[in-house]
N, C-alpha and C. Protein backbone atom coordinates (compact mmCIF):
# COMPACT_ATOMS: atom_id res chain seq x y z
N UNK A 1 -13.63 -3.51 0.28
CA UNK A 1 -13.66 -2.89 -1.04
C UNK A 1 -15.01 -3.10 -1.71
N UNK A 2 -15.84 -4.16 -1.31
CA UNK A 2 -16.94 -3.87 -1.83
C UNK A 2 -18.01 -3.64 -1.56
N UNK A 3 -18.06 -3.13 -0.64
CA UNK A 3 -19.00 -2.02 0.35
C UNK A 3 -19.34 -0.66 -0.33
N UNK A 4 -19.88 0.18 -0.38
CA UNK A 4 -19.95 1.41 -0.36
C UNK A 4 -19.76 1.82 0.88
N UNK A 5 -19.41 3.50 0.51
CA UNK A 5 -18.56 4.02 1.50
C UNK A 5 -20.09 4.40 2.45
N UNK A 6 -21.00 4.65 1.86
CA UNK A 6 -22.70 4.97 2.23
C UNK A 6 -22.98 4.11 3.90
N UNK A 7 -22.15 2.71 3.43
CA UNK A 7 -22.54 1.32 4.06
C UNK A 7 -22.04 1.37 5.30
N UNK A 8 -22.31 1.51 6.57
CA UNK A 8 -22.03 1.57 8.00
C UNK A 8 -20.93 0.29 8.11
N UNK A 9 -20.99 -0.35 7.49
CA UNK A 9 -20.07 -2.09 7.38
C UNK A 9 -18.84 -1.50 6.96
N UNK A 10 -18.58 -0.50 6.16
CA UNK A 10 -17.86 -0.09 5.27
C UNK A 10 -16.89 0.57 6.30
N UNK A 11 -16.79 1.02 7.05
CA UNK A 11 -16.00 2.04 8.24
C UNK A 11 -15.53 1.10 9.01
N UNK A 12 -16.89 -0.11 9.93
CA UNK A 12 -16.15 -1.08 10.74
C UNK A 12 -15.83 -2.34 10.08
N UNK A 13 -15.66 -2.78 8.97
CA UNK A 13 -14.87 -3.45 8.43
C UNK A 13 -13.24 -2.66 8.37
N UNK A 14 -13.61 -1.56 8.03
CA UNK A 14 -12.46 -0.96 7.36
C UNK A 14 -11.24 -0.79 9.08
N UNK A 15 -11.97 -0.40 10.23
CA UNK A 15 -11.25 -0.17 11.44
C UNK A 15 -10.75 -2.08 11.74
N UNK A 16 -11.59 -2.73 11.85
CA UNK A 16 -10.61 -4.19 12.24
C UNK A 16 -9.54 -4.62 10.91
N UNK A 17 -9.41 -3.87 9.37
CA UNK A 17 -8.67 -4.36 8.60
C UNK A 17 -7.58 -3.51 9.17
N UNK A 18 -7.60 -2.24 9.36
CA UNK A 18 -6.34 -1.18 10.04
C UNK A 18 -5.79 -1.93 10.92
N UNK A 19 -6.83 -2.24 12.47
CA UNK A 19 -6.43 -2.53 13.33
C UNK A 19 -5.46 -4.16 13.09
N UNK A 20 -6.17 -4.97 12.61
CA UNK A 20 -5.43 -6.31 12.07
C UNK A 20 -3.88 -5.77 11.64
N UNK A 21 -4.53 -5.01 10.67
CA UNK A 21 -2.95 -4.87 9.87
C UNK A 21 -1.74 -4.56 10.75
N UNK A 22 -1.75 -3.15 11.60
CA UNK A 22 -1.14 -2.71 12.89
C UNK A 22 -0.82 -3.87 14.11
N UNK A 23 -1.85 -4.63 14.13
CA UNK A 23 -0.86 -5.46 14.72
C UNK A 23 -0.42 -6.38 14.08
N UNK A 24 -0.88 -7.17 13.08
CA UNK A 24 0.31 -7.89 12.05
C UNK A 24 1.66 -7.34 11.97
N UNK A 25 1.75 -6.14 11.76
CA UNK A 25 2.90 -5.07 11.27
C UNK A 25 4.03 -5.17 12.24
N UNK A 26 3.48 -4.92 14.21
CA UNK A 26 4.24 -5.37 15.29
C UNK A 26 4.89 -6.12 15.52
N UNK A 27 3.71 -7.38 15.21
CA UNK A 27 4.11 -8.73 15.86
C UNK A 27 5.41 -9.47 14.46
N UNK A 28 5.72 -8.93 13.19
CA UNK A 28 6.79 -9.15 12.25
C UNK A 28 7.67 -8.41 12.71
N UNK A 29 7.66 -7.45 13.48
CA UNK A 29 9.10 -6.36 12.87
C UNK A 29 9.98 -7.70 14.54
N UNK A 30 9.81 -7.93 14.91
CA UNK A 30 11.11 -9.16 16.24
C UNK A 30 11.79 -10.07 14.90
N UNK A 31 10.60 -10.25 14.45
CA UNK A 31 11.27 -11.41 13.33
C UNK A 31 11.45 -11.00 12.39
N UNK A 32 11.44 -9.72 12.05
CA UNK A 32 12.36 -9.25 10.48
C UNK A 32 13.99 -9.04 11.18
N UNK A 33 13.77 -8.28 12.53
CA UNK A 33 14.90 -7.99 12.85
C UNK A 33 15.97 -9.21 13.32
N UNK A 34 15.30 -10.22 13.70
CA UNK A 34 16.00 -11.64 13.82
C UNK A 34 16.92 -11.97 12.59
N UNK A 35 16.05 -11.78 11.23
CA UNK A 35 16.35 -12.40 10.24
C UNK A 35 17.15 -11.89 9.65
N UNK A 36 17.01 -10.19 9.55
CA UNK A 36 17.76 -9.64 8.88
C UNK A 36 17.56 -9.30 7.72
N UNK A 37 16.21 -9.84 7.40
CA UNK A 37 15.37 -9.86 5.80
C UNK A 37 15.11 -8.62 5.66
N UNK A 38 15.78 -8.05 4.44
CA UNK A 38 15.48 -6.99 4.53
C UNK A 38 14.34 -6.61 3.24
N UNK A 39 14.04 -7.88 2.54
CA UNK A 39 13.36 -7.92 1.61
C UNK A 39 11.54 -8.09 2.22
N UNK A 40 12.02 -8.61 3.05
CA UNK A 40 10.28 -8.40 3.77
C UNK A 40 9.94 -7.41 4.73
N UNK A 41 11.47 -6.93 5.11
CA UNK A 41 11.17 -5.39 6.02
C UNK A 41 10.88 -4.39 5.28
N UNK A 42 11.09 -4.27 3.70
CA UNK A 42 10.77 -3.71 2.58
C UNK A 42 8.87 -3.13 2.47
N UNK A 43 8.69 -4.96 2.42
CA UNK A 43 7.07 -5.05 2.21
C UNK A 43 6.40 -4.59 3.71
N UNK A 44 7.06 -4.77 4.66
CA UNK A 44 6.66 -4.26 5.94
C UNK A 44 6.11 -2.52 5.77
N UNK A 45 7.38 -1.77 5.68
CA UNK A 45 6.87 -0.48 5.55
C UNK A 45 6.06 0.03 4.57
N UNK A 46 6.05 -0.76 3.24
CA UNK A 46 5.39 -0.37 1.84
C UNK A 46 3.57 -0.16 2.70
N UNK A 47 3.48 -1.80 3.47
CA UNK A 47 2.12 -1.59 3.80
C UNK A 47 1.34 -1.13 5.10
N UNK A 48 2.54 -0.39 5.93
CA UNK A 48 2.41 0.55 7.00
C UNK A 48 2.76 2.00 6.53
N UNK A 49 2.92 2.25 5.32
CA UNK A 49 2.89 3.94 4.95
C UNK A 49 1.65 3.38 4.35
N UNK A 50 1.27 2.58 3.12
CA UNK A 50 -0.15 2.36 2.30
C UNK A 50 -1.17 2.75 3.70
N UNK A 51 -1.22 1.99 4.38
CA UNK A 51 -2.03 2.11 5.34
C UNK A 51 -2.32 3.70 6.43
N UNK A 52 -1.55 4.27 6.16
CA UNK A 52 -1.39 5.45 7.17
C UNK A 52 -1.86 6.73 6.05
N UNK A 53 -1.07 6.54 4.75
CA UNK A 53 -1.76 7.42 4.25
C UNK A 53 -3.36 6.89 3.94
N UNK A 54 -3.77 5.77 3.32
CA UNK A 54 -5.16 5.62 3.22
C UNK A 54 -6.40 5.81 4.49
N UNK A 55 -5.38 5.80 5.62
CA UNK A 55 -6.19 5.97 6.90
C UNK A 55 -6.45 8.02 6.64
N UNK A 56 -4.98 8.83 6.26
CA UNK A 56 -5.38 9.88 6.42
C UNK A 56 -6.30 10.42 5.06
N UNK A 57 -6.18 10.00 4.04
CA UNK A 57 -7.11 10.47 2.79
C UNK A 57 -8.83 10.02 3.44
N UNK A 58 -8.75 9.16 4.33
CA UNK A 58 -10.53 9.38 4.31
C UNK A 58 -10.56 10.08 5.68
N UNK A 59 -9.66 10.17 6.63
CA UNK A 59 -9.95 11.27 7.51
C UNK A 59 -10.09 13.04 7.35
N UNK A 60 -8.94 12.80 6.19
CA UNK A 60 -8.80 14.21 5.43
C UNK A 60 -9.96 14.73 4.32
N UNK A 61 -10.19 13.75 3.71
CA UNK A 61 -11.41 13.93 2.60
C UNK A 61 -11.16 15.35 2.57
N UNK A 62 -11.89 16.42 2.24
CA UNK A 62 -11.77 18.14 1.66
C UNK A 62 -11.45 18.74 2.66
N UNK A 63 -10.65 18.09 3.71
CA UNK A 63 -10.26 19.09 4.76
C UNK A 63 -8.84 19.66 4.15
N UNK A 64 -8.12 20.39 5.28
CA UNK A 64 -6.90 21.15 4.74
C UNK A 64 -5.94 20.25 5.28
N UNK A 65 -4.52 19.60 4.20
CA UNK A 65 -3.76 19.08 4.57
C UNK A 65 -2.41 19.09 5.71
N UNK A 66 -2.43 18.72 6.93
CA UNK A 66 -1.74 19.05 7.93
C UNK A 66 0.03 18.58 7.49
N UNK A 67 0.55 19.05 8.54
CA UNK A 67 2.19 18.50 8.29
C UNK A 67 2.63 17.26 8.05
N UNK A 68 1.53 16.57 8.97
CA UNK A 68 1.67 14.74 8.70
C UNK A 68 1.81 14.47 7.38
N UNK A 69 0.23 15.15 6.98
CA UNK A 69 -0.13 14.69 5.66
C UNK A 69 0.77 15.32 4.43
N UNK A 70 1.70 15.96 4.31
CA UNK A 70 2.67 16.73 3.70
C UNK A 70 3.76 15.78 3.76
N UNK A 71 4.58 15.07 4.82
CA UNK A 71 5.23 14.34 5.44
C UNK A 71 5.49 13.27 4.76
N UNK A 72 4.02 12.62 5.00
CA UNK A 72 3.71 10.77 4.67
C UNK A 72 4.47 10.82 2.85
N UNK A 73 3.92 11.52 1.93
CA UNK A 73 4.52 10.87 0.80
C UNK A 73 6.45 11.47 0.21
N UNK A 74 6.58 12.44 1.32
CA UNK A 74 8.02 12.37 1.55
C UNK A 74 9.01 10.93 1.94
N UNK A 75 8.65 10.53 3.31
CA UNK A 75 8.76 9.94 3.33
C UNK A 75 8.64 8.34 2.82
N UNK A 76 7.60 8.20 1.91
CA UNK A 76 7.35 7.20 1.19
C UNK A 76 8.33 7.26 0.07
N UNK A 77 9.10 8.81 -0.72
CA UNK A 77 10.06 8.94 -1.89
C UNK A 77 11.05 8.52 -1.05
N UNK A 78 11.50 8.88 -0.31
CA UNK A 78 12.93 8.57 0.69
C UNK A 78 12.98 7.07 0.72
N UNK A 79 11.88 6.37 1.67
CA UNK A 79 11.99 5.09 1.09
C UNK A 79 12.28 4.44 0.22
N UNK A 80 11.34 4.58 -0.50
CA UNK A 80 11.41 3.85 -2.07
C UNK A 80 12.47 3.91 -2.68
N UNK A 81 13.25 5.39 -2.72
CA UNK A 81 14.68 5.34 -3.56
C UNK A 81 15.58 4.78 -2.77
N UNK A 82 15.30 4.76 -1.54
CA UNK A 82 16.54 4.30 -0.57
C UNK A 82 16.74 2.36 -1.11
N UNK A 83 15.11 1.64 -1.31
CA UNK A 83 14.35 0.52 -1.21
C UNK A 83 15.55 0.04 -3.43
N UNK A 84 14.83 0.75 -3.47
CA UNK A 84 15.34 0.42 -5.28
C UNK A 84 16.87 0.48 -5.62
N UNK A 85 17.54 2.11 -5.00
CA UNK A 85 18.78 1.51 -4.87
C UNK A 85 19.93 0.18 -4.07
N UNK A 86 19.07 0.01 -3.05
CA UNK A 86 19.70 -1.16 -2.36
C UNK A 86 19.20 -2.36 -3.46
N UNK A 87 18.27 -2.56 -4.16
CA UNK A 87 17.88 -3.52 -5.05
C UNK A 87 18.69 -3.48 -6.43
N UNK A 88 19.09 -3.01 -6.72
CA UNK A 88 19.89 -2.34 -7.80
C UNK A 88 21.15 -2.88 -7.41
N UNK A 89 21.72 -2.61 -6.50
CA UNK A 89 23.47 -3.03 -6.16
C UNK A 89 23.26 -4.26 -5.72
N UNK A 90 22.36 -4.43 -5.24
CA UNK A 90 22.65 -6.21 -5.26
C UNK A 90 22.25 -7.26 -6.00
N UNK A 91 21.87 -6.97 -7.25
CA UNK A 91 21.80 -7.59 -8.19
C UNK A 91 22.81 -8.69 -8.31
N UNK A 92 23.94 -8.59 -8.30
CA UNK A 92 25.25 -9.05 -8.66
C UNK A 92 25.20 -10.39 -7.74
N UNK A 93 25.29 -10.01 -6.70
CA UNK A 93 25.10 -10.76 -4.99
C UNK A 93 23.83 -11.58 -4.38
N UNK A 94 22.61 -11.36 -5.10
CA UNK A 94 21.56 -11.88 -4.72
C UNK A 94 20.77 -12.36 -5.99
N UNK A 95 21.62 -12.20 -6.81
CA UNK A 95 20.45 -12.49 -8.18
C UNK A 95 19.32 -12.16 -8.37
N UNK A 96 18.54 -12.51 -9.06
CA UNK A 96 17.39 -11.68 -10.45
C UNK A 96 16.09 -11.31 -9.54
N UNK A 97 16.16 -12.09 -7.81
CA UNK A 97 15.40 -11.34 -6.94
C UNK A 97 15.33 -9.97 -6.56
N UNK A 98 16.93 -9.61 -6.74
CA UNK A 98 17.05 -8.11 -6.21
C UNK A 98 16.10 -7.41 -7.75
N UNK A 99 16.08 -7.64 -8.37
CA UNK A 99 14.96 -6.72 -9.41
C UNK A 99 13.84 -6.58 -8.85
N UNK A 100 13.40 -7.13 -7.55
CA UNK A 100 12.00 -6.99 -7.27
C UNK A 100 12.17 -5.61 -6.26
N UNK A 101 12.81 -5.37 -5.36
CA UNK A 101 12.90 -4.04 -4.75
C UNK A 101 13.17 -3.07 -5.68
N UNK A 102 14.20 -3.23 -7.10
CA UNK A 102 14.57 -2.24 -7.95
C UNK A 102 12.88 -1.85 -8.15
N UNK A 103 12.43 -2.78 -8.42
CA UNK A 103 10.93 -2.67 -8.87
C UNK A 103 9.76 -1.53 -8.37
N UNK A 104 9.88 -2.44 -7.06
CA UNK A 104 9.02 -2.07 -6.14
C UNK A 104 9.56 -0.49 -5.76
N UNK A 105 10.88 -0.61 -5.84
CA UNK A 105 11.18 1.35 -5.59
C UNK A 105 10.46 2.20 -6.21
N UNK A 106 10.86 1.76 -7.63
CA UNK A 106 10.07 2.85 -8.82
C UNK A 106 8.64 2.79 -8.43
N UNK A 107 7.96 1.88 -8.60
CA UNK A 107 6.67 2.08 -8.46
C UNK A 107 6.44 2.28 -7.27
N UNK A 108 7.10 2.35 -6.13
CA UNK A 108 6.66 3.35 -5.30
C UNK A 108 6.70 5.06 -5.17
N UNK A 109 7.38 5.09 -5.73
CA UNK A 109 8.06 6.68 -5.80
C UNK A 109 6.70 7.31 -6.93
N UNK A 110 6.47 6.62 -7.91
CA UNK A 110 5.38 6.46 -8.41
C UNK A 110 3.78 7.19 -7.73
N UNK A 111 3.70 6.18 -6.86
CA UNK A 111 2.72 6.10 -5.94
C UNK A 111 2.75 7.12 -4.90
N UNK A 112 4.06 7.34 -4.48
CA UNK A 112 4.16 8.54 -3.51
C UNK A 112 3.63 9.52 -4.22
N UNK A 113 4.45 9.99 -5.17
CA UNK A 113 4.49 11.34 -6.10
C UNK A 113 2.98 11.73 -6.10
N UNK A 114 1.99 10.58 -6.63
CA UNK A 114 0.77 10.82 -7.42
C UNK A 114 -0.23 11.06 -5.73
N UNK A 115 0.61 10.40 -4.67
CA UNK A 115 -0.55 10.94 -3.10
C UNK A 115 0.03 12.50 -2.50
N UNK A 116 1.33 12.84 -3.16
CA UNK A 116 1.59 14.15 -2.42
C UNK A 116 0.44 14.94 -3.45
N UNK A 117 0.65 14.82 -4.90
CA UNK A 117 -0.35 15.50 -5.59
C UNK A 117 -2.09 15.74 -5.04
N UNK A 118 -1.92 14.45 -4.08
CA UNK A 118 -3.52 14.22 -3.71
C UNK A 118 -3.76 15.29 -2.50
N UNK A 119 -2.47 15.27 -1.53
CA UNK A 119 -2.41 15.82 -0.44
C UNK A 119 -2.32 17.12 -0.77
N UNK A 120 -2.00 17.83 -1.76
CA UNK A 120 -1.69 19.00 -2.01
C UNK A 120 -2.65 19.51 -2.95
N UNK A 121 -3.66 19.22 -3.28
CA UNK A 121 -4.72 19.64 -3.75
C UNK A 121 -5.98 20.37 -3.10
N UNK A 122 -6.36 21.55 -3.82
CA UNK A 122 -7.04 22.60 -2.85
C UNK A 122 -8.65 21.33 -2.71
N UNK A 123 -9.03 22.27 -1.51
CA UNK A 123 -10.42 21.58 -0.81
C UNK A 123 -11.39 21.52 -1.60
N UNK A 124 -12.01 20.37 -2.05
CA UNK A 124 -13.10 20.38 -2.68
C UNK A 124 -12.59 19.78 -4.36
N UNK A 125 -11.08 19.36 -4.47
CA UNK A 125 -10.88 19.34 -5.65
C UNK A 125 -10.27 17.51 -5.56
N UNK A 126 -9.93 17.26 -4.08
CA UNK A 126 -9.22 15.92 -3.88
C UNK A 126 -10.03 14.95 -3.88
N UNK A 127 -9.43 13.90 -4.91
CA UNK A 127 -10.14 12.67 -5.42
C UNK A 127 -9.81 11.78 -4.23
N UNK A 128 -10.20 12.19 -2.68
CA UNK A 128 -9.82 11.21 -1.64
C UNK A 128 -10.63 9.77 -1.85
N UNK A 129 -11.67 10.02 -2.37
CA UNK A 129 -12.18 7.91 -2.27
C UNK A 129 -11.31 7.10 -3.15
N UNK A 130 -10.46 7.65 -4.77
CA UNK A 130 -10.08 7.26 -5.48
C UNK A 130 -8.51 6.99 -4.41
N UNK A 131 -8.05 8.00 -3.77
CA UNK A 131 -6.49 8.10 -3.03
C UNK A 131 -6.70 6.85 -2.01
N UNK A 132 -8.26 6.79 -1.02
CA UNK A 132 -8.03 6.01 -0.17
C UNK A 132 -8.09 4.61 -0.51
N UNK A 133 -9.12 4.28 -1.71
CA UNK A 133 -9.16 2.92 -1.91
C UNK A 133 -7.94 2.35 -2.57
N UNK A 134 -7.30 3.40 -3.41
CA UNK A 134 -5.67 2.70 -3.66
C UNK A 134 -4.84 2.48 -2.82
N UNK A 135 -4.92 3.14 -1.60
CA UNK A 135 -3.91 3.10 -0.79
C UNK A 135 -4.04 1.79 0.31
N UNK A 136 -5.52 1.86 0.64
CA UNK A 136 -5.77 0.69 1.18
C UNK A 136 -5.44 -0.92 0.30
N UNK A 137 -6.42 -0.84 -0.34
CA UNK A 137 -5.82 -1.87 -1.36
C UNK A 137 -4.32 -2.10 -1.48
N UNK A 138 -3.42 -1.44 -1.66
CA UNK A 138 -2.08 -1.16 -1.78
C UNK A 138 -1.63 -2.26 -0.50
N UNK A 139 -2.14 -1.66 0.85
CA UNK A 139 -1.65 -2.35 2.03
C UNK A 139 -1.79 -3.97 1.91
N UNK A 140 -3.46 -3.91 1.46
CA UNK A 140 -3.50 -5.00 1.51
C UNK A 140 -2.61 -6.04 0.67
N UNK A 141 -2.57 -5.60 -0.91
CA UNK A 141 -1.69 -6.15 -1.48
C UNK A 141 -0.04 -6.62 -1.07
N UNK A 142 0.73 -5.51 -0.22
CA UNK A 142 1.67 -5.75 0.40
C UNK A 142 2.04 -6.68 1.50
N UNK A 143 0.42 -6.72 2.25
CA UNK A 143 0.77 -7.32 3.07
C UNK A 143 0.68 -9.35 2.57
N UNK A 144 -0.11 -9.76 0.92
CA UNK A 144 -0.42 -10.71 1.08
C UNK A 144 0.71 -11.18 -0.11
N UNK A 145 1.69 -10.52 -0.35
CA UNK A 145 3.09 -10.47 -0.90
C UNK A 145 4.05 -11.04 0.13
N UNK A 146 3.83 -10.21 1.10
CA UNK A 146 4.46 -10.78 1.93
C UNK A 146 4.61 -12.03 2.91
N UNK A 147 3.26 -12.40 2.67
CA UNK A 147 2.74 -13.77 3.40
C UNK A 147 3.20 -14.60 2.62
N UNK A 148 2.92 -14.68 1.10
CA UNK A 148 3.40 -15.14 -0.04
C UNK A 148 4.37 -16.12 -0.07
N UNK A 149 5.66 -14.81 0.39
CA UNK A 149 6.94 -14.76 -0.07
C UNK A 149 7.83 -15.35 1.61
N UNK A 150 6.90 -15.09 2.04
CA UNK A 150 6.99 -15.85 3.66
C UNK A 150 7.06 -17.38 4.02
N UNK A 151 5.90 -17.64 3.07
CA UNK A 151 5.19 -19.13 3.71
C UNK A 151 5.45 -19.75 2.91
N UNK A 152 4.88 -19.35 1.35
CA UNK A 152 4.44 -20.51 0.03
C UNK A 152 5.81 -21.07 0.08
N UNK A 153 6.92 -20.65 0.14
CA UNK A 153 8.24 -20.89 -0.32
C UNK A 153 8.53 -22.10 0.62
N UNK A 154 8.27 -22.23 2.09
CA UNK A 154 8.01 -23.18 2.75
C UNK A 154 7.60 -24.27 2.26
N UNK A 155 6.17 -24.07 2.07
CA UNK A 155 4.96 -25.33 1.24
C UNK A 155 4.85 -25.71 0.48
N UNK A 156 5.69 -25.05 -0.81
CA UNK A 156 5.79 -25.74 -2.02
C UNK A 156 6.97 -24.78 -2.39
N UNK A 157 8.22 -25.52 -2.33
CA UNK A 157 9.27 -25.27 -2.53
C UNK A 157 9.92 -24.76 -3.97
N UNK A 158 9.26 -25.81 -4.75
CA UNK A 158 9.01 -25.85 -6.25
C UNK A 158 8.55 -24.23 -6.68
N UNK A 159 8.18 -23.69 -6.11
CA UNK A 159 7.55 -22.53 -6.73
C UNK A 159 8.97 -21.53 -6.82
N UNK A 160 8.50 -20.45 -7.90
CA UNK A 160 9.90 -19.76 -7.69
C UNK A 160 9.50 -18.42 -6.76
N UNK A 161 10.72 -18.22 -6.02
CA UNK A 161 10.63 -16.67 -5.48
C UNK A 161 9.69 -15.72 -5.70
N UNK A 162 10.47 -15.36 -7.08
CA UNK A 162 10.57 -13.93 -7.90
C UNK A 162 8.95 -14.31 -8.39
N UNK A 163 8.34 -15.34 -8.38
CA UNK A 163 6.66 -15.08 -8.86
C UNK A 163 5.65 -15.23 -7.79
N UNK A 164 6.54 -15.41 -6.39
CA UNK A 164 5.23 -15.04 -5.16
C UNK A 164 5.84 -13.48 -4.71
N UNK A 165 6.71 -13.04 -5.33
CA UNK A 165 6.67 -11.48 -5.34
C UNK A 165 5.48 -10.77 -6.49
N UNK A 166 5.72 -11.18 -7.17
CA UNK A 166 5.44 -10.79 -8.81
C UNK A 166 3.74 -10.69 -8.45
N UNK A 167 3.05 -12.23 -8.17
CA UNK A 167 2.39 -12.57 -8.96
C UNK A 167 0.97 -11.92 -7.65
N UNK A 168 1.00 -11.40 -6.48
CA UNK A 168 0.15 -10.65 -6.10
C UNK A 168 -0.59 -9.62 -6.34
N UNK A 169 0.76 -8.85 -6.70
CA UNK A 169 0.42 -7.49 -7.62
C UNK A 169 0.16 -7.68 -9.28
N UNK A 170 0.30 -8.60 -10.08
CA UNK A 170 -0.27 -8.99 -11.11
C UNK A 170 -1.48 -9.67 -10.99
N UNK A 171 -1.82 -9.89 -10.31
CA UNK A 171 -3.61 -10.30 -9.72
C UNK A 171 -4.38 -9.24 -9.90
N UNK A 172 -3.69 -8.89 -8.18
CA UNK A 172 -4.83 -8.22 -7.75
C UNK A 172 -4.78 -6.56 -8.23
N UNK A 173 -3.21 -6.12 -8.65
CA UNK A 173 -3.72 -3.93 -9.28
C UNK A 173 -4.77 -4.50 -9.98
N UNK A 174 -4.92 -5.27 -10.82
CA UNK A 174 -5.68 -4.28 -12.19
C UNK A 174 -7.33 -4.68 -11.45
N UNK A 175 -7.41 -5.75 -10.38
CA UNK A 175 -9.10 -5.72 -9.82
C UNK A 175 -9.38 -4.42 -9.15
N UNK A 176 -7.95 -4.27 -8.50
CA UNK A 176 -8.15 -2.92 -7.80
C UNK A 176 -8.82 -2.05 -8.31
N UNK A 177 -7.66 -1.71 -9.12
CA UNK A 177 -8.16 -0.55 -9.77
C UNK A 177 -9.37 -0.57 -10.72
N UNK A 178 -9.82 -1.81 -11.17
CA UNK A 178 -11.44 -1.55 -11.75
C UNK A 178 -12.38 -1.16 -10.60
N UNK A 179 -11.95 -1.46 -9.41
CA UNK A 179 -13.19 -1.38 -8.14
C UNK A 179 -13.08 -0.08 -7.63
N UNK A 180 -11.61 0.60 -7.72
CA UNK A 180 -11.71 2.07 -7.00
C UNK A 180 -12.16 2.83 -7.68
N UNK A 181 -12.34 2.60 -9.42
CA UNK A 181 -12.69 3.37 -10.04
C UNK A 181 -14.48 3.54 -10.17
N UNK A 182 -14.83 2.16 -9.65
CA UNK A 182 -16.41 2.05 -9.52
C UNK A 182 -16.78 2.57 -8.25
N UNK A 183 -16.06 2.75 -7.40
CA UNK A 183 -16.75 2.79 -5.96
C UNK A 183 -16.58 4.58 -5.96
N UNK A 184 -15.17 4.95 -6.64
CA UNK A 184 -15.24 6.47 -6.49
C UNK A 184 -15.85 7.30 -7.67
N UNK A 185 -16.41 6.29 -8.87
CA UNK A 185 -17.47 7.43 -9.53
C UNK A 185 -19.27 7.47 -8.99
N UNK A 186 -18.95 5.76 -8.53
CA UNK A 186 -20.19 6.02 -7.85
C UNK A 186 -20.93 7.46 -6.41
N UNK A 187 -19.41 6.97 -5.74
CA UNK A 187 -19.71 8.18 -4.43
C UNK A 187 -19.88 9.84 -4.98
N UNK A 188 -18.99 9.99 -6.11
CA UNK A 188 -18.87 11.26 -6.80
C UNK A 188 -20.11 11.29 -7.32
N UNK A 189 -21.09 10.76 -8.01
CA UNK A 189 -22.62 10.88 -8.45
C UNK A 189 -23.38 11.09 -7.47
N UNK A 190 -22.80 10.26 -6.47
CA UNK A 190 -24.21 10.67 -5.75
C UNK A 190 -24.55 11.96 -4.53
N UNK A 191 -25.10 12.26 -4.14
CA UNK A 191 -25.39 13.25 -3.60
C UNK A 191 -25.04 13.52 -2.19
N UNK A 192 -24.33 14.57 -1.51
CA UNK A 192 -23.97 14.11 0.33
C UNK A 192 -22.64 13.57 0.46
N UNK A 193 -22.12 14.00 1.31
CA UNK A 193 -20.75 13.55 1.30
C UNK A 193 -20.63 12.19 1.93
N UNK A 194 -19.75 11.44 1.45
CA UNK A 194 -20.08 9.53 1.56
C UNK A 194 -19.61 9.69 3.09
N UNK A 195 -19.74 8.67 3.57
CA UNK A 195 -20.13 8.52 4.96
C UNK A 195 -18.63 7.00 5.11
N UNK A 196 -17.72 7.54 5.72
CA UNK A 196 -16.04 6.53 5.81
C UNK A 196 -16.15 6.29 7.89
């Protein structure tokens, strides 16, 4: 993220964070399915769609949007409502944790909505550096929620749940989003199409 897109570092940083992530993503799903957690198989897909669409917004940049790319934030609404209503009914049964998928639904559906808008925007008009650095960021955020909510709970027991869910995404959106907004008015000023 704090590279310019200009920056040759900026592409192969960006291919070993994909590649990392993809196989992080593998080597969890034996042990989500062991567990049965369905609260971290949650954060699993949140940051394997983040990641797939942010992979296609800088492949796509002003090209014309294919079926995939039509697809991806379908499937991200399907999720999410599927993700929020299961968080919602188990409120009762799992306590004041299940508010965090209710959560995480909405603001995904959120997030979908605002990348089909991205995907569906004529050529030359899509804010792809602004789409990809949220989306990336996004992954990343998901994925260090999930480590979070994985481990810390282990190591310091004392801590509560519901704030190594919480307290990633209360960090790190609002850095995010000051940095996507610097990195994509910068690329938009300058001249030549940025180089991903």
């Amino acid at each position: 993220m704090g590279m310019r897109r200009r920056d040759r570092r900026h592409a192969l940083v960006g291919r070993v964070f994909g590649t990392s992530m993809v196989g992080s993503i593998l080597l969890a799903v034996p042990v989500l399915i062991a567990t049965e957690n369905l609260f971290l198989s949650g954060l699993g897909f949140i940051a394997a769609w983040m990641l797939a669409t942010g992979w296609r917004f800088a492949r796509l940049r002003n090209g014309e949007a294919n079926v995939l790319d039509r697809c991806l934030p379908l499937a991200g609404i399907a999720f999410f409502a599927a993700f929020g209503v299961w968080g919602a009914t188990h409120i009762a049964s799992a306590g004041p944790i299940a508010l965090v998928p209710a959560a995480l639904g909405g603001l995904g559906i959120w997030l979908a909505l605002g990348q089909r808008r991205g995907f569906s925007a004529p050529q030359g008009e899509r804010p792809w550096q602004r789409l990809h650095g949220a989306a990336i960021g996004g992954a990343w955020i998901a994925s260090m929620t999930a480590f979070a909510a994985a481990t810390v709970t282990n190591w310091v027991p004392s801590v509560p749940e519901w704030l190594l869910w919480v307290a990633p995404s209360a960090i790190c959106v609002p850095l995010l989003r000051r940095r996507v907004r610097e990195l994509s008015s910068a690329a938009t000023s300058a001249s030549g199409p940025p180089t991903v």
